[in-house]
C-alpha atoms as a PDB file:
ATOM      1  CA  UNK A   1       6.832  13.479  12.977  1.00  0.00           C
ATOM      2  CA  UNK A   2       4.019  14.578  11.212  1.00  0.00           C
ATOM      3  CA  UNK A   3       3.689  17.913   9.802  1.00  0.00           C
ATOM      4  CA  UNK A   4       0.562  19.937  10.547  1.00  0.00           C
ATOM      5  CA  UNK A   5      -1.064  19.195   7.273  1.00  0.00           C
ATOM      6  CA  UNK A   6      -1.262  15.530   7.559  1.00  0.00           C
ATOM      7  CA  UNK A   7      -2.488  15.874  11.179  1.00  0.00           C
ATOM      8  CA  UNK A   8      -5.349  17.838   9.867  1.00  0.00           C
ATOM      9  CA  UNK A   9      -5.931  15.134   7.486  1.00  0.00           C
ATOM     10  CA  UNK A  10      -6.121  12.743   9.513  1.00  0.00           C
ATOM     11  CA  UNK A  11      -8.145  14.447  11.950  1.00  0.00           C
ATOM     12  CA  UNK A  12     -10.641  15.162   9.204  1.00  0.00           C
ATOM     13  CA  UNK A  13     -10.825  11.253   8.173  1.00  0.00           C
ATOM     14  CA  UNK A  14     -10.864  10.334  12.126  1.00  0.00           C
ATOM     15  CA  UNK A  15     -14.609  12.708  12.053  1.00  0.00           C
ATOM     16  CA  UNK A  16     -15.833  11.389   8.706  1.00  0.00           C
ATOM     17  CA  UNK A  17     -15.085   7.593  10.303  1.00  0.00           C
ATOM     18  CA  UNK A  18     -16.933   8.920  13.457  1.00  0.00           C
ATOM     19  CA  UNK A  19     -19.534  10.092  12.169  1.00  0.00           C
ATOM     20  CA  UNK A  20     -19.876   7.051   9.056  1.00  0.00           C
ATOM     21  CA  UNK A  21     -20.174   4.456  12.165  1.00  0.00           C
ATOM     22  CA  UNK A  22     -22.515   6.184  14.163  1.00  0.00           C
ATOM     23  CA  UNK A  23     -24.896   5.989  11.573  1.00  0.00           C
ATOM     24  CA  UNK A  24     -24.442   2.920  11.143  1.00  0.00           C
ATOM     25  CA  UNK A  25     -25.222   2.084  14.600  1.00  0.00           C
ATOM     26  CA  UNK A  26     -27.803   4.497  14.572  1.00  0.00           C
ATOM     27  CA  UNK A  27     -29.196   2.495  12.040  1.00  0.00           C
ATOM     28  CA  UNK A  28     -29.184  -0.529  13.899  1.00  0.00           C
ATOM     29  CA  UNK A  29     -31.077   0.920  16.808  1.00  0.00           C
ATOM     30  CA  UNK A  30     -34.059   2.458  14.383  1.00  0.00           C
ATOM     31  CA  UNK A  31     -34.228  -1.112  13.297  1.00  0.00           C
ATOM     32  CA  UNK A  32     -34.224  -2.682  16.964  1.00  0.00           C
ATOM     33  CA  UNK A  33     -36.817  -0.070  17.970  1.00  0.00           C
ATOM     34  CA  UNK A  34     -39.046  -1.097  14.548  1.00  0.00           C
ATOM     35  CA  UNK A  35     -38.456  -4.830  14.870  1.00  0.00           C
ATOM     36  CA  UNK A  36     -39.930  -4.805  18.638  1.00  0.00           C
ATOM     37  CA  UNK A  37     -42.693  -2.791  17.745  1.00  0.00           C
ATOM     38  CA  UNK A  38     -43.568  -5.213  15.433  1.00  0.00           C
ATOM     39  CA  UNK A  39     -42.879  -8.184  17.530  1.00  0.00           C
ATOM     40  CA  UNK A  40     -40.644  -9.880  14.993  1.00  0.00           C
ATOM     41  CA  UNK A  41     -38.565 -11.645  17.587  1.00  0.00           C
ATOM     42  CA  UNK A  42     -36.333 -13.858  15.238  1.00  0.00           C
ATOM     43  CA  UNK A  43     -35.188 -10.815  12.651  1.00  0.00           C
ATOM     44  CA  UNK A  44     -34.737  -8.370  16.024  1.00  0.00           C
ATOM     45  CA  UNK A  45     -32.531 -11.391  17.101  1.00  0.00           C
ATOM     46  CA  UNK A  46     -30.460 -11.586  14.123  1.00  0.00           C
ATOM     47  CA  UNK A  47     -29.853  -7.538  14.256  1.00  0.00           C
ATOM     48  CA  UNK A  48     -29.110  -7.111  17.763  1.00  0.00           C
ATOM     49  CA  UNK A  49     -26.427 -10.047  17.263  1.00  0.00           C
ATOM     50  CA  UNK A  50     -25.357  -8.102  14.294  1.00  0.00           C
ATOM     51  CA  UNK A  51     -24.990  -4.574  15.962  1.00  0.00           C
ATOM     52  CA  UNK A  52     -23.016  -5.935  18.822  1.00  0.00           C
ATOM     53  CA  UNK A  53     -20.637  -8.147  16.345  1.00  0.00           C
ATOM     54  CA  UNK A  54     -20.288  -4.315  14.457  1.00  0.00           C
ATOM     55  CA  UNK A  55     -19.538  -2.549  17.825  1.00  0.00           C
ATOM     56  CA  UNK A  56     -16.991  -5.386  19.180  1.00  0.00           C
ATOM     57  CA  UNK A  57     -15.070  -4.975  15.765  1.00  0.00           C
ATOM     58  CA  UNK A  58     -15.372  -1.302  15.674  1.00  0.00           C
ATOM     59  CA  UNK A  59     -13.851  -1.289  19.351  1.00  0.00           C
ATOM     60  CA  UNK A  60     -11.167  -3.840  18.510  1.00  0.00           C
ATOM     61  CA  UNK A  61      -9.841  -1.470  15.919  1.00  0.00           C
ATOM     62  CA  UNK A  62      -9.819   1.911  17.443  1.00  0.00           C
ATOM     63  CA  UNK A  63      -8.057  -0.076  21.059  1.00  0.00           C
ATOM     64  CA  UNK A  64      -5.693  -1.643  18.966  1.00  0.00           C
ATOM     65  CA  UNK A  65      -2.241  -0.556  20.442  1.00  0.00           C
ATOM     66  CA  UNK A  66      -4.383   2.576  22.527  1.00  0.00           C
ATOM     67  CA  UNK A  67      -4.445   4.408  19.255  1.00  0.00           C
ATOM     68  CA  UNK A  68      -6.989   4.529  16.094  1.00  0.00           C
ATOM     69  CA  UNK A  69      -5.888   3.297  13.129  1.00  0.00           C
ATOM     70  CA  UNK A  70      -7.020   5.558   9.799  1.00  0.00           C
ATOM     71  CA  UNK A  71      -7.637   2.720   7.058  1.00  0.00           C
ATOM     72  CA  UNK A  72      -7.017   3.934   3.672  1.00  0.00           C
ATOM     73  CA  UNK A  73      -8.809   1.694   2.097  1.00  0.00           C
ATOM     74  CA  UNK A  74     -10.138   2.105  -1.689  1.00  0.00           C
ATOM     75  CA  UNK A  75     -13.213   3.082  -3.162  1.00  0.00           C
ATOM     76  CA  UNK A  76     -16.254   0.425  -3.846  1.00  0.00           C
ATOM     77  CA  UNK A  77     -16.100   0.609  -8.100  1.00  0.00           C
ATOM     78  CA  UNK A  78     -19.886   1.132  -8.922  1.00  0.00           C
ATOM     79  CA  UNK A  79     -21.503  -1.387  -9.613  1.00  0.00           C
ATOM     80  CA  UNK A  80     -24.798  -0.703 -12.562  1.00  0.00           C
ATOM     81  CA  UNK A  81     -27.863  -3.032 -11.199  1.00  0.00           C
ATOM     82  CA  UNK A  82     -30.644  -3.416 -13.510  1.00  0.00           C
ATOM     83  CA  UNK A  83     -34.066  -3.613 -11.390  1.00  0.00           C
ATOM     84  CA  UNK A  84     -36.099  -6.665 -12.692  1.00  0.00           C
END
């Protein structure tokens, strides 16, 4: 059984993971919306395909076994880039 501080934990990650993929499905609608308005049929294509492929996977791991999962998954090293 968990004790209360690793259910806060958890409940903390569960509304940073919330709120990380709404923007990034935010993000895919302010592109939809600017694609259209621009008429760019092909590109608003290729993001509405990619926003549903995000949502389907983002559903398939919070239903899996009627419970959601908390990856703990390690941090991206930074990476340097050098703008040419």
């Amino acid at each position: 059984m968990l004790n209360t501080r690793q259910t806060k934990n958890q409940k903390t990650e569960l509304e940073k993971n919330i709120m990380f993929v709404t923007t990034i499905y935010d993000t895919f609608e302010a592109l939809e919306e600017t694609l259209g308005k621009l008429k760019l049929e092909k590109p608003l294509f290729l993001t509405y395909i990619a926003k549903k492929a995000f949502a389907e996977e983002v559903f398939k791991y919070a239903e899996k076994d009627n419970q959601i999962y908390l990856a703990d998954h390690p941090k991206p090293k930074e990476e340097k880039r050098v703008l040419q």
